[in-house]
Protein backbone atom coordinates (compact mmCIF):
# COMPACT_ATOMS: atom_id res chain seq x y z
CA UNK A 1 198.56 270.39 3.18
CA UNK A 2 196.28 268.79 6.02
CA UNK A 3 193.19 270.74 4.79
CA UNK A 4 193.83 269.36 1.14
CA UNK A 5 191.25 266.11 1.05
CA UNK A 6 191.51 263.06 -1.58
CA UNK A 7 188.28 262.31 -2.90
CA UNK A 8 187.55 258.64 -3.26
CA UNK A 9 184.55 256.46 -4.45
CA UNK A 10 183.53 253.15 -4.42
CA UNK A 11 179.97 251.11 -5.39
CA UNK A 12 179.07 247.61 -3.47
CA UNK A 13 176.25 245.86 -2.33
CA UNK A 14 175.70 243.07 -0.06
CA UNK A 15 177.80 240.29 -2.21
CA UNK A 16 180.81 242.66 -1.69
CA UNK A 17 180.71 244.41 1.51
CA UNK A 18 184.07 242.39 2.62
CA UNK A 19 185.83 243.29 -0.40
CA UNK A 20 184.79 246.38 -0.21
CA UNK A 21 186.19 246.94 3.55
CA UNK A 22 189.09 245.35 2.38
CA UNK A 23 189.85 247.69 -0.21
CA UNK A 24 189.20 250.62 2.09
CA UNK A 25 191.49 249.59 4.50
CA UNK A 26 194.36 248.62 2.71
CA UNK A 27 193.86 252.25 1.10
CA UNK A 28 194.05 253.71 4.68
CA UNK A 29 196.91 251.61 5.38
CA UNK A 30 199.07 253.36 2.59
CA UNK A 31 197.63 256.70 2.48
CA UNK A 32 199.47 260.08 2.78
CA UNK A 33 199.16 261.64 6.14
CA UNK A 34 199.42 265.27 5.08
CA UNK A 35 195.90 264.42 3.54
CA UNK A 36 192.19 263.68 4.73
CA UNK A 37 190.33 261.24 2.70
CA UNK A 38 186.73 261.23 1.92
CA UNK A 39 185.56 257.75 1.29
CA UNK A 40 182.33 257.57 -0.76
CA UNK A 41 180.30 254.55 -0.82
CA UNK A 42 177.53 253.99 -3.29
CA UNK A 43 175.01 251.56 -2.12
CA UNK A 44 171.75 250.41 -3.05
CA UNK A 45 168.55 251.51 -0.77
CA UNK A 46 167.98 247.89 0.04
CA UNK A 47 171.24 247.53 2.45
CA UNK A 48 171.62 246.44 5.66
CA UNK A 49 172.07 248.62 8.11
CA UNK A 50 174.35 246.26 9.62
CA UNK A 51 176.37 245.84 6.40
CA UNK A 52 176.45 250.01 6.09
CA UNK A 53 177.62 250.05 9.56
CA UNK A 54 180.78 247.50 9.15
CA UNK A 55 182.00 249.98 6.20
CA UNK A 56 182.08 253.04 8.83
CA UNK A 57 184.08 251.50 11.32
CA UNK A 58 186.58 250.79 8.74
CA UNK A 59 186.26 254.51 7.84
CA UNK A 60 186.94 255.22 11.19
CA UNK A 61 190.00 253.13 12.18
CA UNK A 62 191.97 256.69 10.83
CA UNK A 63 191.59 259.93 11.71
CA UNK A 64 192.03 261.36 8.56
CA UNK A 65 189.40 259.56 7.20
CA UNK A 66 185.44 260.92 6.56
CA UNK A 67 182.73 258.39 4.99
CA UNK A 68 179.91 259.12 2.74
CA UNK A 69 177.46 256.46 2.03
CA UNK A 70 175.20 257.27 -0.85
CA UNK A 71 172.15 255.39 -1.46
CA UNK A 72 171.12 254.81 -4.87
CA UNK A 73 167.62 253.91 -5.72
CA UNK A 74 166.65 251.31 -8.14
CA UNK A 75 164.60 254.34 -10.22
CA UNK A 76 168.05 255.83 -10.50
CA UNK A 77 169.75 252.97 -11.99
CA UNK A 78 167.11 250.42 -13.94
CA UNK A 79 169.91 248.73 -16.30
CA UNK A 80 170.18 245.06 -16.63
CA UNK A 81 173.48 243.74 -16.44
CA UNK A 82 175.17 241.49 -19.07
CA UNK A 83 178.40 240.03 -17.22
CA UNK A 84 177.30 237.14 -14.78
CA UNK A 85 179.39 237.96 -11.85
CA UNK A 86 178.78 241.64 -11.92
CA UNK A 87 175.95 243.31 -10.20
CA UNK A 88 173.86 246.54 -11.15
CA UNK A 89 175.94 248.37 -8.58
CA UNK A 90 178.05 248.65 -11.40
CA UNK A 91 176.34 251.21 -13.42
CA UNK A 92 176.79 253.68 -10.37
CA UNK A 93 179.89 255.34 -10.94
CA UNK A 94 177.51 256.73 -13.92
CA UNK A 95 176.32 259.05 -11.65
CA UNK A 96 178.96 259.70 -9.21
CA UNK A 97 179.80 263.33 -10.62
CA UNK A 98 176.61 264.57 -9.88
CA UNK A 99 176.17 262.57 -6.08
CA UNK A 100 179.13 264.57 -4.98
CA UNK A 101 178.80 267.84 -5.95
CA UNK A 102 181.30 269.43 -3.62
CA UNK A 103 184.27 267.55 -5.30
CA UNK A 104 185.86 268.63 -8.52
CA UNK A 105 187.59 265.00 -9.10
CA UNK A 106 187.82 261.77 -7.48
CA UNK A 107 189.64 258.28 -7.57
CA UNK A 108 186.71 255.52 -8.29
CA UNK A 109 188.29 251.90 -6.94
CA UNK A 110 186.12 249.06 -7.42
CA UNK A 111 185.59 246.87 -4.74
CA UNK A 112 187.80 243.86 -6.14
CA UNK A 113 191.03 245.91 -5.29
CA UNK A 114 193.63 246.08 -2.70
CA UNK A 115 195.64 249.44 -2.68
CA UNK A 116 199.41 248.50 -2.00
CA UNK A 117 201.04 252.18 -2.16
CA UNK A 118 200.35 255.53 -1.61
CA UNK A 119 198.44 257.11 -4.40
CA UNK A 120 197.66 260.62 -3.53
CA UNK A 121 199.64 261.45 -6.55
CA UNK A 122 196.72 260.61 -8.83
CA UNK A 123 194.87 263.18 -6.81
CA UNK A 124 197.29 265.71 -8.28
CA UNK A 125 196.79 264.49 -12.00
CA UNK A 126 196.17 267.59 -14.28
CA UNK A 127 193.49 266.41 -16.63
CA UNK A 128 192.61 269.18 -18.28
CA UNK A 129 189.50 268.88 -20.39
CA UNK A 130 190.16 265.42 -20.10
CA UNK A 131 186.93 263.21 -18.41
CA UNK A 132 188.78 260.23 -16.66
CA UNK A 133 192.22 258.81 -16.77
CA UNK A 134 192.63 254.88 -16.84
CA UNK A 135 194.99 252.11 -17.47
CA UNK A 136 194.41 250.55 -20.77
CA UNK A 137 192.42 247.47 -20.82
CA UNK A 138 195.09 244.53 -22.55
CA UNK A 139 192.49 242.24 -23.47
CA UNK A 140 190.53 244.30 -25.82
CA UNK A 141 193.68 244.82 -28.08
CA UNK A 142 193.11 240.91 -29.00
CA UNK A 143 191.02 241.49 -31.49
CA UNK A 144 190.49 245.28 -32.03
CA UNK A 145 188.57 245.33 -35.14
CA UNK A 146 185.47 243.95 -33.64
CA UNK A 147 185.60 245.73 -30.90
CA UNK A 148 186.19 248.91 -32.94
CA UNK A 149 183.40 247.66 -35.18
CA UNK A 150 180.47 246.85 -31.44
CA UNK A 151 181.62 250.14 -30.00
CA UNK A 152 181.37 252.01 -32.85
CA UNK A 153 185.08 253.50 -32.51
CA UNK A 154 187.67 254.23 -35.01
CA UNK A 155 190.15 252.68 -32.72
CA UNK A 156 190.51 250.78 -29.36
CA UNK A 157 193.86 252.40 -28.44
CA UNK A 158 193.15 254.52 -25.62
CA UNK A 159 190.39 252.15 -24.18
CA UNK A 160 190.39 251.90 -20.63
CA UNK A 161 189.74 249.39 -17.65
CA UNK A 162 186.99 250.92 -15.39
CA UNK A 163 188.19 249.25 -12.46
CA UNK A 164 190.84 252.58 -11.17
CA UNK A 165 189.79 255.39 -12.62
CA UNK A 166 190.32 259.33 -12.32
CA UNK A 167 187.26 261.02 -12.55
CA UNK A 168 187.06 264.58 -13.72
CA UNK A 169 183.70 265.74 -11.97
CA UNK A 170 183.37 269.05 -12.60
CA UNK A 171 183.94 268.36 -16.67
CA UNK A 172 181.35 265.76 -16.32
CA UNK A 173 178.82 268.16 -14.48
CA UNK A 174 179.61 270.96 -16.92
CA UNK A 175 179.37 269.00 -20.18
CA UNK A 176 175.86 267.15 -18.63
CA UNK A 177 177.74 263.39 -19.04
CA UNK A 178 174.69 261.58 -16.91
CA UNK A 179 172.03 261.55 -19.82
CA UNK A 180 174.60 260.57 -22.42
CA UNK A 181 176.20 257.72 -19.80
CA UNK A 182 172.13 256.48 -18.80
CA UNK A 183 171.13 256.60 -22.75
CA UNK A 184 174.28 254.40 -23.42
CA UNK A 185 173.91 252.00 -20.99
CA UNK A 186 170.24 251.18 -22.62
CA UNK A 187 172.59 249.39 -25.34
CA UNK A 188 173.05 246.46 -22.89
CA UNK A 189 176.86 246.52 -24.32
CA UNK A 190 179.47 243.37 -23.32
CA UNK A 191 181.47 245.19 -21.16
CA UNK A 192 178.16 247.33 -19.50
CA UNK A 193 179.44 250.58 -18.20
CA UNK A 194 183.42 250.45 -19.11
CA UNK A 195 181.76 250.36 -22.66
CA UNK A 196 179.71 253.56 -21.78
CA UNK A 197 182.46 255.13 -20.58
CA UNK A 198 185.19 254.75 -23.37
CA UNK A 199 182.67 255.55 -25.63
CA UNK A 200 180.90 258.40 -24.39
CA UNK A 201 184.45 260.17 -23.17
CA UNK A 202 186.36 258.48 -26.44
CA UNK A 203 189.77 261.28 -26.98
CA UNK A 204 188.99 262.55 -23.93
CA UNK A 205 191.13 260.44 -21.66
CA UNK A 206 194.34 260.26 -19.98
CA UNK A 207 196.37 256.98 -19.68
CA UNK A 208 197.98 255.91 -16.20
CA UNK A 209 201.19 253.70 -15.41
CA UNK A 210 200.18 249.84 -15.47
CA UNK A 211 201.02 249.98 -11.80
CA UNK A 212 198.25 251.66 -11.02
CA UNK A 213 195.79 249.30 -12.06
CA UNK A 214 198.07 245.98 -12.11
CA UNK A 215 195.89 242.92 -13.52
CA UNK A 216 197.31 239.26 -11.71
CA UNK A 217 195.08 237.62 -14.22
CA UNK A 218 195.72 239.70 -17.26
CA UNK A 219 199.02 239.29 -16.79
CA UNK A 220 199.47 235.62 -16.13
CA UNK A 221 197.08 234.18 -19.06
CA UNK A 222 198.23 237.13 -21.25
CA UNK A 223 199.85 235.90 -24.46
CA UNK A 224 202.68 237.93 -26.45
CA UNK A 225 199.53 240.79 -27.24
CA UNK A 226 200.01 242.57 -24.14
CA UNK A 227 203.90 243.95 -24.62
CA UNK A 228 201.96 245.40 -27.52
CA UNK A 229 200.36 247.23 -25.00
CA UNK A 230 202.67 247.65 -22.59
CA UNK A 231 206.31 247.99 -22.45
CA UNK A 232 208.12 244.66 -20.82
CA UNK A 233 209.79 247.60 -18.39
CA UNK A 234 206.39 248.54 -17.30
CA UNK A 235 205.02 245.28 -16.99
CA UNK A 236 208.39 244.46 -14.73
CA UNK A 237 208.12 247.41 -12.71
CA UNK A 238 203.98 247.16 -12.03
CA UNK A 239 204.47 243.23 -10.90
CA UNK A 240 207.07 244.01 -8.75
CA UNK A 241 205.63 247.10 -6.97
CA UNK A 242 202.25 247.59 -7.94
CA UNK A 243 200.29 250.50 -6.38
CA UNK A 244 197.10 248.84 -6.57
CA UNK A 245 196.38 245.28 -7.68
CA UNK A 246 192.82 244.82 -9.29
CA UNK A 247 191.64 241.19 -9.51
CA UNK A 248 189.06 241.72 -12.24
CA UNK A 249 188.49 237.88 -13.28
CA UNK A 250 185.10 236.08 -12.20
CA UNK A 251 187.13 233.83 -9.30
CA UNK A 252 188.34 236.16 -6.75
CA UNK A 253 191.26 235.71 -4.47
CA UNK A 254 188.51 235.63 -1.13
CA UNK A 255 186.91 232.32 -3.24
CA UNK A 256 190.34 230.49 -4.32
CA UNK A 257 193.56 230.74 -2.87
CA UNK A 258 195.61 229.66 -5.67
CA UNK A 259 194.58 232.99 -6.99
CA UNK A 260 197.37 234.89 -8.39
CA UNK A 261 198.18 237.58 -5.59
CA UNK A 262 196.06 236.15 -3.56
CA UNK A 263 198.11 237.03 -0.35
CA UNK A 264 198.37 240.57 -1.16
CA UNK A 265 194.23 240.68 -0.83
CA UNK A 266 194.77 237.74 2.10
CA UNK A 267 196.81 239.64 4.10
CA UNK A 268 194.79 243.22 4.69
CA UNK A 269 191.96 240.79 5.24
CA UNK A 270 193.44 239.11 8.34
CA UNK A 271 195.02 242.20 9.23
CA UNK A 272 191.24 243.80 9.24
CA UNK A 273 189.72 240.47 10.91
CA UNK A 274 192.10 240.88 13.57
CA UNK A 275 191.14 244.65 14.36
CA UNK A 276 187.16 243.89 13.23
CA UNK A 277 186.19 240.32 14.39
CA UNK A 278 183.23 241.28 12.96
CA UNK A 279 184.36 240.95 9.33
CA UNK A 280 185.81 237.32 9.45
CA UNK A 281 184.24 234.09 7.98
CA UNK A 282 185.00 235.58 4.66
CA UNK A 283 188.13 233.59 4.28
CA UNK A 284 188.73 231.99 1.27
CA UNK A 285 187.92 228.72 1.23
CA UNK A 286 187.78 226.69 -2.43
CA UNK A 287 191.08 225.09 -3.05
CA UNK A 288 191.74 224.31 -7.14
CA UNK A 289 191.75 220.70 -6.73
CA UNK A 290 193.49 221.02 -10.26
CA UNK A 291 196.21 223.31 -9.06
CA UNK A 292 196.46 220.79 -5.62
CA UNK A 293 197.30 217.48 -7.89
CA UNK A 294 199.46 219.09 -10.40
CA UNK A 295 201.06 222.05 -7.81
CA UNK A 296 203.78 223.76 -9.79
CA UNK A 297 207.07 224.35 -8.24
CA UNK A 298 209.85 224.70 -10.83
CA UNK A 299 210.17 223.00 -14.00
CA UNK A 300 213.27 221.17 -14.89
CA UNK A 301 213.61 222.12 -18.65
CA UNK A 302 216.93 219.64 -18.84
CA UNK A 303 214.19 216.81 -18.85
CA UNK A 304 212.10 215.39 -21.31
CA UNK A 305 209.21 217.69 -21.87
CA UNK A 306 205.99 216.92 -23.10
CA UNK A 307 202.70 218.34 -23.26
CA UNK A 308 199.11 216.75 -22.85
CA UNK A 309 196.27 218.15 -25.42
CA UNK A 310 197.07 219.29 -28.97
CA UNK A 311 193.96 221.93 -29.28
CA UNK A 312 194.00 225.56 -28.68
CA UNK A 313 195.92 225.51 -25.38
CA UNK A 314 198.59 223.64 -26.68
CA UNK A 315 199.30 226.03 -29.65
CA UNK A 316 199.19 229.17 -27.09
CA UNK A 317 201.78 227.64 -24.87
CA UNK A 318 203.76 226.63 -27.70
CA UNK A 319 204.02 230.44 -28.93
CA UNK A 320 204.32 231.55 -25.43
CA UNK A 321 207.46 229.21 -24.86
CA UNK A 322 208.82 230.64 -28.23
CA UNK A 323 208.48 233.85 -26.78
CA UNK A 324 210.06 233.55 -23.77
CA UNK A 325 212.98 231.65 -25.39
CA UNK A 326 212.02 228.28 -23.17
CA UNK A 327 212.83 225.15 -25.09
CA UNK A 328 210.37 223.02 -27.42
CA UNK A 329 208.20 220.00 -26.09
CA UNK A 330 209.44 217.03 -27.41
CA UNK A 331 206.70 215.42 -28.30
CA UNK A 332 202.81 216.02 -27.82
CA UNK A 333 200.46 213.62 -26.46
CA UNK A 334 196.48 213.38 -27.56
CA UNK A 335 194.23 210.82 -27.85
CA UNK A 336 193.44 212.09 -31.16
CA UNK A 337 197.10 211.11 -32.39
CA UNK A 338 195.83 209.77 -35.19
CA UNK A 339 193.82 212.72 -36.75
CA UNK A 340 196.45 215.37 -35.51
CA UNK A 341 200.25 214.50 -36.38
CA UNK A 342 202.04 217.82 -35.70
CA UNK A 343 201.76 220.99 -33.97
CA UNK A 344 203.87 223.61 -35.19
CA UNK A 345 206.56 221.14 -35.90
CA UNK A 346 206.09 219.39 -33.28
CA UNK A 347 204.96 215.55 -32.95
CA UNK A 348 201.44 214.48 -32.07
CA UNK A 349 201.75 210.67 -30.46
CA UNK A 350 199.61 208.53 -28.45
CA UNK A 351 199.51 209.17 -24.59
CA UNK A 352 202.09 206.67 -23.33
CA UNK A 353 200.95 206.38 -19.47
CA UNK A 354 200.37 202.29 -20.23
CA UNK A 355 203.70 202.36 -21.65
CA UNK A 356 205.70 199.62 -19.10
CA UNK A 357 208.94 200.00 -21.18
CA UNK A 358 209.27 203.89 -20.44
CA UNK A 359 210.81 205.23 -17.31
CA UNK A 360 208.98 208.78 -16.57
CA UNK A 361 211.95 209.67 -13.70
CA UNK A 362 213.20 212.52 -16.67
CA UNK A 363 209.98 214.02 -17.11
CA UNK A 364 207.81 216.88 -17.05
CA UNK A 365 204.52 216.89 -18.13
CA UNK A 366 202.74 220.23 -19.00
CA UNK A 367 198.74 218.99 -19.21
CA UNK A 368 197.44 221.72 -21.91
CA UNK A 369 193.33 221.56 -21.45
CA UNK A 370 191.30 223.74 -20.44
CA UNK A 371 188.37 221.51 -18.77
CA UNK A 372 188.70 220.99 -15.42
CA UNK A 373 187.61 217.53 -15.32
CA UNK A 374 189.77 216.24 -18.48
CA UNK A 375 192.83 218.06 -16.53
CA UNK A 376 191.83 216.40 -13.32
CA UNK A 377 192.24 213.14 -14.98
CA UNK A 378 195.28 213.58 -16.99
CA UNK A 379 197.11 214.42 -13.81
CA UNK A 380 195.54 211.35 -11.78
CA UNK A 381 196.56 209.10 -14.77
CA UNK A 382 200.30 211.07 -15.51
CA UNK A 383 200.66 210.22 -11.30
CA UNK A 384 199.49 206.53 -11.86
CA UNK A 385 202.25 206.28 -14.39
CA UNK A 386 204.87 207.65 -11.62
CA UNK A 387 205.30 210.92 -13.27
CA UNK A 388 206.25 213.31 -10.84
CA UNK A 389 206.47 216.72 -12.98
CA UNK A 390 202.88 217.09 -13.85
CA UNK A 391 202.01 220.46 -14.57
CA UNK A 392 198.64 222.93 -15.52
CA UNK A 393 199.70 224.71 -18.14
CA UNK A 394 198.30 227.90 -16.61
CA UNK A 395 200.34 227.49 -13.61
CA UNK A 396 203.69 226.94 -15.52
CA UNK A 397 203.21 230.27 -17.74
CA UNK A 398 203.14 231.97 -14.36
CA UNK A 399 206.76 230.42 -13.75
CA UNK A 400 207.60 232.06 -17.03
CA UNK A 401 205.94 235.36 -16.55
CA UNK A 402 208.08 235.57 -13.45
CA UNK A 403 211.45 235.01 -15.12
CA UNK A 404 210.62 236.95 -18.11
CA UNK A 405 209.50 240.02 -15.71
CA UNK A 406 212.30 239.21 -13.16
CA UNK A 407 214.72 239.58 -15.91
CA UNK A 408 213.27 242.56 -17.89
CA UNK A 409 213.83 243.93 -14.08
CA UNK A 410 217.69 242.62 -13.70
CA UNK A 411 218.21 243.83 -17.48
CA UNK A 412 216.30 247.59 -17.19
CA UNK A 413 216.00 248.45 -13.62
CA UNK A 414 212.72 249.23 -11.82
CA UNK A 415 211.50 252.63 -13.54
C-alpha cells in the first residue's frame, strides 16, 4: 500500500498562509503511514516567495509527504467575491480538476481546518458518477424555501458545505464541469462558489458523517433545526471525536481565544511554532471582553433565573431551554417592560439592579443581546448590583450543547 498516494488540495493566499500550515500539519500529524500524500496548494501569482517557501517546509517535516504549489493567475479567476471575510482564492477549487490532471480524486480542505484523525478512508470513498461528497450545510435548512427559490433548486436537502469536500476529478474532466462552474460563478451568488457547486453538481453528490466536517460554531448557536439535519447520535459522536473540525464563522480561533475549539487549532499551532520558529507571532491575541466579564462556568439552575433582553435572543433561548428540558426563567428583565409584558408565558419586568431591597446571592443572570456594547453594560451593571452569575447567553447554550451531546453519548454510545 506505500505506492497508493492520497491526493489533497488546498487554496490560500497571504491572509492565510498560517492557517493554511496549520491545517497541513495537523493532517500530517494524523495521516496513515502505509500512504504518501500529495499536498496541493493553490496560490495566487502575486505570493511571496517567502510565504510559498514556509508551506514546503511543512510539506517536508514527513517523508511521505510531496507538495505541489499551483499558481493561479488573476485571468484564470476574475470573480468578485460577495462574503467579506472570504478572498477570491476561494473560487479556485473551481478549477482544481483540471490543475491536477494526474489524479482521479482528491480531498479539498480549506484552510480554516485542523484535521484531528486519520482520514485516508475518504480516499477510498466509491463515488461513482457522483461529482463531490460533502457534509450537509445545517444552516441552509433554516429557511429552505428561499434558498430553494435563489438557487433555483427543487430542494436544499443534499446541499453541501464546501469547506471538506471529495472531489471526483476525473467525472469533472470528463463531463467539462470548469465552463459550467466559471459561467455560474458570474451570478455573484451569497454563498459564491459552495452555491456553484451544489448547483451545478445538484443529485450528483454523496453525503459524509458530520464528523468529517464538524462545525464548533454551527453547532453551538444552532437552534433545535439542526437534529433535523442530523441525528443527536451523530451530532454526539462528531463533538466528541471529530475527524476534522472546520471553523467556518468570520472570527477564527487564531483572532479570539474564546473561540469554540479553539485549542484544538491552538495546539498544532504551538506544536508547529515550536518545530518552525518561523511561523509564530500568529498567536491569537483578541480576548472577548464580553466573554471575560460574564465568563461562564456552570449555571446553578436551583437559583433564581432570569434573563436580560426580551427581543429575538431571548425567544431563541427560551425554545432552546424547552428543548433541552432546562427549567423556565422566572422572570424577564427589559427596559421596555412597559411595551412588552410576556414572553412565551413568561413575565417582562423592569431591570431591578437599583433594587436595594433584593438580595442577588440566588441568582443567575443570562444577558440575552446580541450587541456587544449593550451586553458589555448589562454585565458591568448586573456586577455593580453584586450579581455574581452573569452570563452571555451564547456562552450558556454551549453549557447545554455539552450536556445534551454528553448525554445523547451516555444514552446511545459513540457510533
Amino acid at each position: 500500500m506505500k505506492d497508493q498516494e492520497i491526493c489533497v488540495a488546498y487554496a490560500t493566499d497571504s491572509n492565510y498562509i498560517v492557517p493554511t500550515c496549520v491545517s497541513i500539519f495537523s493532517l500530517l500529524r494524523n495521516c496513515n503511514p502505509d500512504y504518501t500524500y500529495c499536498i496541493n496548494v493553490m496560490i495566487p501569482y502575486q505570493i511571496e516567495q517567502g510565504e510559498r517557501n514556509l508551506i514546503e517546509k511543512v510539506c517536508s517535516l514527513y517523508e511521505n509527504c510531496r507538495c505541489n504549489i499551483i499558481v493561479i493567475s488573476n485571468e484564470q479567476v476574475n470573480i468578485e467575491t460577495t462574503i467579506h471575510h472570504i478572498t477570491t482564492t476561494t473560487y479556485y477549487r473551481l478549477l482544481l480538476h483540471n490543475c491536477i490532471p494526474d489524479f482521479d480524486k482528491c480531498i479539498w480542505l480549506d484552510s480554516d481546518t485542523v484535521v484531528c484523525a486519520d482520514i485516508s478512508e475518504l480516499n477510498n470513498l466509491e463515488l461513482g458518477d457522483n461529482y463531490l461528497a460533502g457534509v450537509k450545510a445545517p444552516g441552509y435548512r433554516i429557511d429552505p424555501d428561499y434558498h430553494c427559490r435563489r438557487l433555483g433548486l427543487s430542494s436544499i436537502e443534499g446541499y453541501i458545505n464546501a469547506g471538506v469536500l471529495v472531489m471526483n476529478l476525473r467525472k469533472l474532466r470528463d463531463d467539462d464541469m470548469e465552463n459550467t462552474f466559471i459561467d455560474l460563478a458570474t451570478n455573484k451568488y451569497e454563498s459564491q462558489d459552495q452555491d456553484v457547486l451544489n448547483i451545478a453538481c445538484y443529485g450528483k453528490i454523496s453525503l459524509l458523517h458530520f464528523r468529517f466536517n464538524f462545525q464548533p460554531f454551527r453547532v453551538f448557536d444552532a437552534d433545535e433545526y439542526i437534529l433535523e439535519v442530523f441525528p443527536i447520535n451523530e451530532i454526539a459522536s462528531s463533538y466528541n471525536s471529530p475527524a476534522i473540525v472546520h471553523f467556518l464563522d468570520s472570527v477564527k480561533p487564531w483572532q479570539d481565544r474564546t473561540y469554540d475549539f479553539n485549542d484544538f487549532w491552538r495546539n498544532y499551532y504551538i506544536d508547529l511554532v515550536r518545530i518552525l520558529p518561523d511561523i509564530s507571532g500568529f498567536s491569537a491575541v483578541n480576548e472577548n471582553p464580553v466573554a471575560e466579564i460574564c465568563r461562564c462556568s456552570q449555571i446553578d439552575f436551583i437559583k433564581e433565573l432570569v434573563f436580560y433582553g426580551a427581543g429575538a435572543r431571548c425567544k431563541e433561548m427560551l425554545r432552546f431551554f424547552r428543548f433541552s428540558g432546562t427549567k423556565d426563567p422566572d422572570e424577564i428583565w427589559d427596559i421596555n417592560y412597559d411595551k412588552i409584558s410576556e414572553v412565551d408565558g413568561i413575565r417582562v419586568v423592569a431591570p431591578r439592579f437599583d433594587d436595594g431591597l433584593k438580595r442577588f446571592d440566588d441568582l443567575s443572570l443570562i444577558i440575552c443581546i446580541d450587541d456587544k456594547g449593550i451586553a458589555e453594560e448589562v454585565a458591568r451593571l448586573g456586577k455593580d448590583a453584586g450579581i455574581k452569575d452573569i452570563l452571555y447567553s451564547k456562552e450558556i447554550k454551549r453549557v447545554l450543547w455539552s450536556k445534551l451531546l454528553a448525554d445523547s453519548l451516555d444514552m446511545n454510545g459513540t457510533n
